[in-house]
C-alpha atoms as a PDB file:
ATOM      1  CA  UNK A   1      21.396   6.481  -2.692  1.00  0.00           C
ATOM      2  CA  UNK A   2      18.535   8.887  -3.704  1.00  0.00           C
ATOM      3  CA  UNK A   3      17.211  11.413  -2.089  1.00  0.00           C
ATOM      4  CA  UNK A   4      13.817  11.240  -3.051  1.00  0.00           C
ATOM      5  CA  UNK A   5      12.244   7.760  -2.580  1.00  0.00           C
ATOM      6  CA  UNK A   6       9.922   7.444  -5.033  1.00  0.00           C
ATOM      7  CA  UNK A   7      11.956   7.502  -8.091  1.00  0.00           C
ATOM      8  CA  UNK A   8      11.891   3.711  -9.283  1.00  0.00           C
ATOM      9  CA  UNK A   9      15.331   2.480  -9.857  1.00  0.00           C
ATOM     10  CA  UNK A  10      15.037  -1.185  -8.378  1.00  0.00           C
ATOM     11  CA  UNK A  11      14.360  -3.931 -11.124  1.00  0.00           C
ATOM     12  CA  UNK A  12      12.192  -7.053  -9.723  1.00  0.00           C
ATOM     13  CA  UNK A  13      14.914  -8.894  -9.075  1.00  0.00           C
ATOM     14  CA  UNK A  14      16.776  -6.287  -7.048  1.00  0.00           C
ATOM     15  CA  UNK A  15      13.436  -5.703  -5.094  1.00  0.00           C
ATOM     16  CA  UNK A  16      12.777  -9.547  -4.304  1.00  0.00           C
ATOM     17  CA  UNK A  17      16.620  -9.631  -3.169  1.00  0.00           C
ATOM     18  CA  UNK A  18      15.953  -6.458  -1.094  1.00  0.00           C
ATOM     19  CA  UNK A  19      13.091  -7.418   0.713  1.00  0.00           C
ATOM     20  CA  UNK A  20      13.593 -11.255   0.197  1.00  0.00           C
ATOM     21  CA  UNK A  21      10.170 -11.861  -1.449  1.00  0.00           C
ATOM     22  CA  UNK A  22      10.033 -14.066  -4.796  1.00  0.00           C
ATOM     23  CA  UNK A  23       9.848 -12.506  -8.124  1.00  0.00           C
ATOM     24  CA  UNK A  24       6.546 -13.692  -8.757  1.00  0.00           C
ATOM     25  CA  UNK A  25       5.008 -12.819  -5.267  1.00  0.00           C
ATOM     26  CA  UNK A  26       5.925  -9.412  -6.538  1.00  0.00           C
ATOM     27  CA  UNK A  27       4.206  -9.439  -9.452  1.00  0.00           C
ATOM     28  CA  UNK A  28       0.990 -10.825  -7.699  1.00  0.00           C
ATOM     29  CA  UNK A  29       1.122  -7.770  -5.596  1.00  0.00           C
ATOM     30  CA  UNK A  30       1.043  -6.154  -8.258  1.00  0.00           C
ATOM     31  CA  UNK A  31      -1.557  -7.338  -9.799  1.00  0.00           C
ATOM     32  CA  UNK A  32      -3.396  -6.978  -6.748  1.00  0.00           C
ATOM     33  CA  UNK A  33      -2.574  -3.414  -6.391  1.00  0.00           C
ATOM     34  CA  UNK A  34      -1.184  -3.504  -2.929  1.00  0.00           C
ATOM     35  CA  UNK A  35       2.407  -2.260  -4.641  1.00  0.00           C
ATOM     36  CA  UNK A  36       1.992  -0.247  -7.913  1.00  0.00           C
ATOM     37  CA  UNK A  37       5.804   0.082  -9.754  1.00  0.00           C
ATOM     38  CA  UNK A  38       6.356   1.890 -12.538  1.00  0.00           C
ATOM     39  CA  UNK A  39       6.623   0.519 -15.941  1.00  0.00           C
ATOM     40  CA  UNK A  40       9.765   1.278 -18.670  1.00  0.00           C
ATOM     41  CA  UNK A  41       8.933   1.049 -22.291  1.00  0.00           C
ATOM     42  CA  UNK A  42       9.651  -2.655 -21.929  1.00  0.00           C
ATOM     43  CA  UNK A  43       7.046  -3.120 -19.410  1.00  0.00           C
ATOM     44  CA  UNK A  44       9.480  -3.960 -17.096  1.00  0.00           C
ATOM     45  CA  UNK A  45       8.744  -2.996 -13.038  1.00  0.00           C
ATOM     46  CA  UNK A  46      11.055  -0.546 -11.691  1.00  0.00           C
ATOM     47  CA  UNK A  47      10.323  -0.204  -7.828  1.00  0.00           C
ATOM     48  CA  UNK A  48      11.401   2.748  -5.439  1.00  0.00           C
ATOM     49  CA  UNK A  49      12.284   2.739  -1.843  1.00  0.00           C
ATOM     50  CA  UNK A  50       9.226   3.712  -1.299  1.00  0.00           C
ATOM     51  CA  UNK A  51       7.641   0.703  -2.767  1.00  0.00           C
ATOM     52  CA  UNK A  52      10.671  -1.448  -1.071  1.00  0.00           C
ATOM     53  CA  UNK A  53       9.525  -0.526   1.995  1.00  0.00           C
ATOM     54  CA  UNK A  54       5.428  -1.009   1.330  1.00  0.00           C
ATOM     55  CA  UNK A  55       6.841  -4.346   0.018  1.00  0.00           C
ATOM     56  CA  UNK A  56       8.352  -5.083   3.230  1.00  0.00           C
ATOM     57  CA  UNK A  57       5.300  -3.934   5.583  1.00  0.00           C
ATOM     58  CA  UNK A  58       2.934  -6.457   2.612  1.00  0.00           C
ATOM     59  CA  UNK A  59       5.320  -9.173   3.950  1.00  0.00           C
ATOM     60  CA  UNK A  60       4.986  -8.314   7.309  1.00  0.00           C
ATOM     61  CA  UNK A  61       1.549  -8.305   7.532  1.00  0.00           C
ATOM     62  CA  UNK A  62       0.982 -11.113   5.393  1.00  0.00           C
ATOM     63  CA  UNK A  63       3.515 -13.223   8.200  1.00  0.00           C
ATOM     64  CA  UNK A  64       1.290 -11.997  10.828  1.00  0.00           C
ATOM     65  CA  UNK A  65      -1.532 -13.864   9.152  1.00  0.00           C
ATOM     66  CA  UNK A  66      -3.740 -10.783   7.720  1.00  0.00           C
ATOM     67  CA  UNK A  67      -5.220 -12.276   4.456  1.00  0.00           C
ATOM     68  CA  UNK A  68      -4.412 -10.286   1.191  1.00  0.00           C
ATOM     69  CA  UNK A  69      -7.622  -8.524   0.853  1.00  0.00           C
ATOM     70  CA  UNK A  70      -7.297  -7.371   4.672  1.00  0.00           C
ATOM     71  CA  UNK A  71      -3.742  -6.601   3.900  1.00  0.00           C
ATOM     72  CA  UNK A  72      -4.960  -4.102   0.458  1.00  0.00           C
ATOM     73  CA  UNK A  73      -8.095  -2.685   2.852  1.00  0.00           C
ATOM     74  CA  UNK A  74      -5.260  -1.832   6.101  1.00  0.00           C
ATOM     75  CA  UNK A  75      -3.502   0.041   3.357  1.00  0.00           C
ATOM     76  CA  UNK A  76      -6.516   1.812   1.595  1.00  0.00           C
ATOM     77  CA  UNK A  77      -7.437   3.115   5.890  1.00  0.00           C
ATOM     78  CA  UNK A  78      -3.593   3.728   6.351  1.00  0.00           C
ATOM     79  CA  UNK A  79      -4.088   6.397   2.829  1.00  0.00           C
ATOM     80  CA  UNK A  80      -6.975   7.713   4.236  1.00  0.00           C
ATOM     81  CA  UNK A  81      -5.644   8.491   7.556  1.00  0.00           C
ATOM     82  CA  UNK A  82      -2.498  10.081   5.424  1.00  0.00           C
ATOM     83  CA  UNK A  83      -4.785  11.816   3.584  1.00  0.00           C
ATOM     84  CA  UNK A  84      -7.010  12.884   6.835  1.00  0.00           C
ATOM     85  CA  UNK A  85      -4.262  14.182   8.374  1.00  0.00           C
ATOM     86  CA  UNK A  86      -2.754  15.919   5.334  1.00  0.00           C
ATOM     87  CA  UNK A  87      -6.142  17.977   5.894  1.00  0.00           C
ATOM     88  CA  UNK A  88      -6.356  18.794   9.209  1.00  0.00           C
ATOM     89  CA  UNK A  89      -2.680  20.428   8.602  1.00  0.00           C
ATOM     90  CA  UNK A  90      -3.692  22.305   5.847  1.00  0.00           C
ATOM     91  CA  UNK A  91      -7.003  23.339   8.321  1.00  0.00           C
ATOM     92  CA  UNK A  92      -4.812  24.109  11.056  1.00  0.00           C
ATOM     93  CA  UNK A  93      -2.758  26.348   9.413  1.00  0.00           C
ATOM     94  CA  UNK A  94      -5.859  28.212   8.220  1.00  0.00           C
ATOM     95  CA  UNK A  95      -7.253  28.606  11.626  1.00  0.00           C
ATOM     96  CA  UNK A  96      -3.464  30.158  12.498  1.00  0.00           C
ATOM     97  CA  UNK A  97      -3.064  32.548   9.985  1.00  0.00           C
ATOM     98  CA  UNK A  98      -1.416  35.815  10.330  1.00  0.00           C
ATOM     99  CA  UNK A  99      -4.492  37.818   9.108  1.00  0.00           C
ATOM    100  CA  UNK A 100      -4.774  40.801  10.844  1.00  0.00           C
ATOM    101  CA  UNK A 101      -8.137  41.086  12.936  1.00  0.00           C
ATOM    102  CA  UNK A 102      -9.068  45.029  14.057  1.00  0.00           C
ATOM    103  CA  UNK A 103     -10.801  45.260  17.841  1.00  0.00           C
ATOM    104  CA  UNK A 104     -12.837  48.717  18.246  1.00  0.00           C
ATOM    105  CA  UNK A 105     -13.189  48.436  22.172  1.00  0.00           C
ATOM    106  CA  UNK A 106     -15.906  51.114  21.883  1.00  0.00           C
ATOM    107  CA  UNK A 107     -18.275  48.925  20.698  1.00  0.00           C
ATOM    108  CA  UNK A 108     -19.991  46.625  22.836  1.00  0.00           C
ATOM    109  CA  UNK A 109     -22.002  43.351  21.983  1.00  0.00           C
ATOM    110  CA  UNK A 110     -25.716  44.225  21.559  1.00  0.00           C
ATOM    111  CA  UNK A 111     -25.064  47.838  21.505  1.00  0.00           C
END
């Protein structure tokens, strides 16, 4: 197996067998956005783990009863969360930098 889990390597029918979803529910996720695979020359889909396992959580939420559209908007808040998060890291390494800061104890507040 890869190490990095979004290069696409799955073709649709390897994907449907992998997370035991129909070719053509596939490709209506697809063309609903809520799974984006890449494309060869042929226009063929070639899916990564990555997508495998978005695939899976689709199908998961979709069994649970969560419509399609409030399946594609849980995913747009899950990004955004990601992408929240992604910022408060980079902010929180900002706010503990190792950038020197000089005291002078001779000089007082208001003086």
């Amino acid at each position: 197996m890869f190490d990095d889990d979004t290069i696409p390597v799955y073709a649709i029918s390897v994907a449907a067998q992998l997370t035991d979803l129909h070719p053509q529910t596939l490709r209506q996720y697809d063309k609903l956005g809520l799974v984006s695979p890449q494309r060869t020359n042929g226009r063929n889909r070639l899916y990564s783990a990555r997508d495998i396992a978005r695939l899976r959580e689709v199908a998961d939420l979709s069994a649970a009863g969560v419509s399609l559209e409030g399946i594609r908007r849980v995913l747009q808040l899950q990004a955004e969360v990601e992408r929240l998060r992604d910022e408060l890291q980079a902010f929180t390494r900002e706010k503990h930098s190792t950038a020197l800061v000089l005291w002078n104890p001779s000089r007082r507040r208001g003086a």
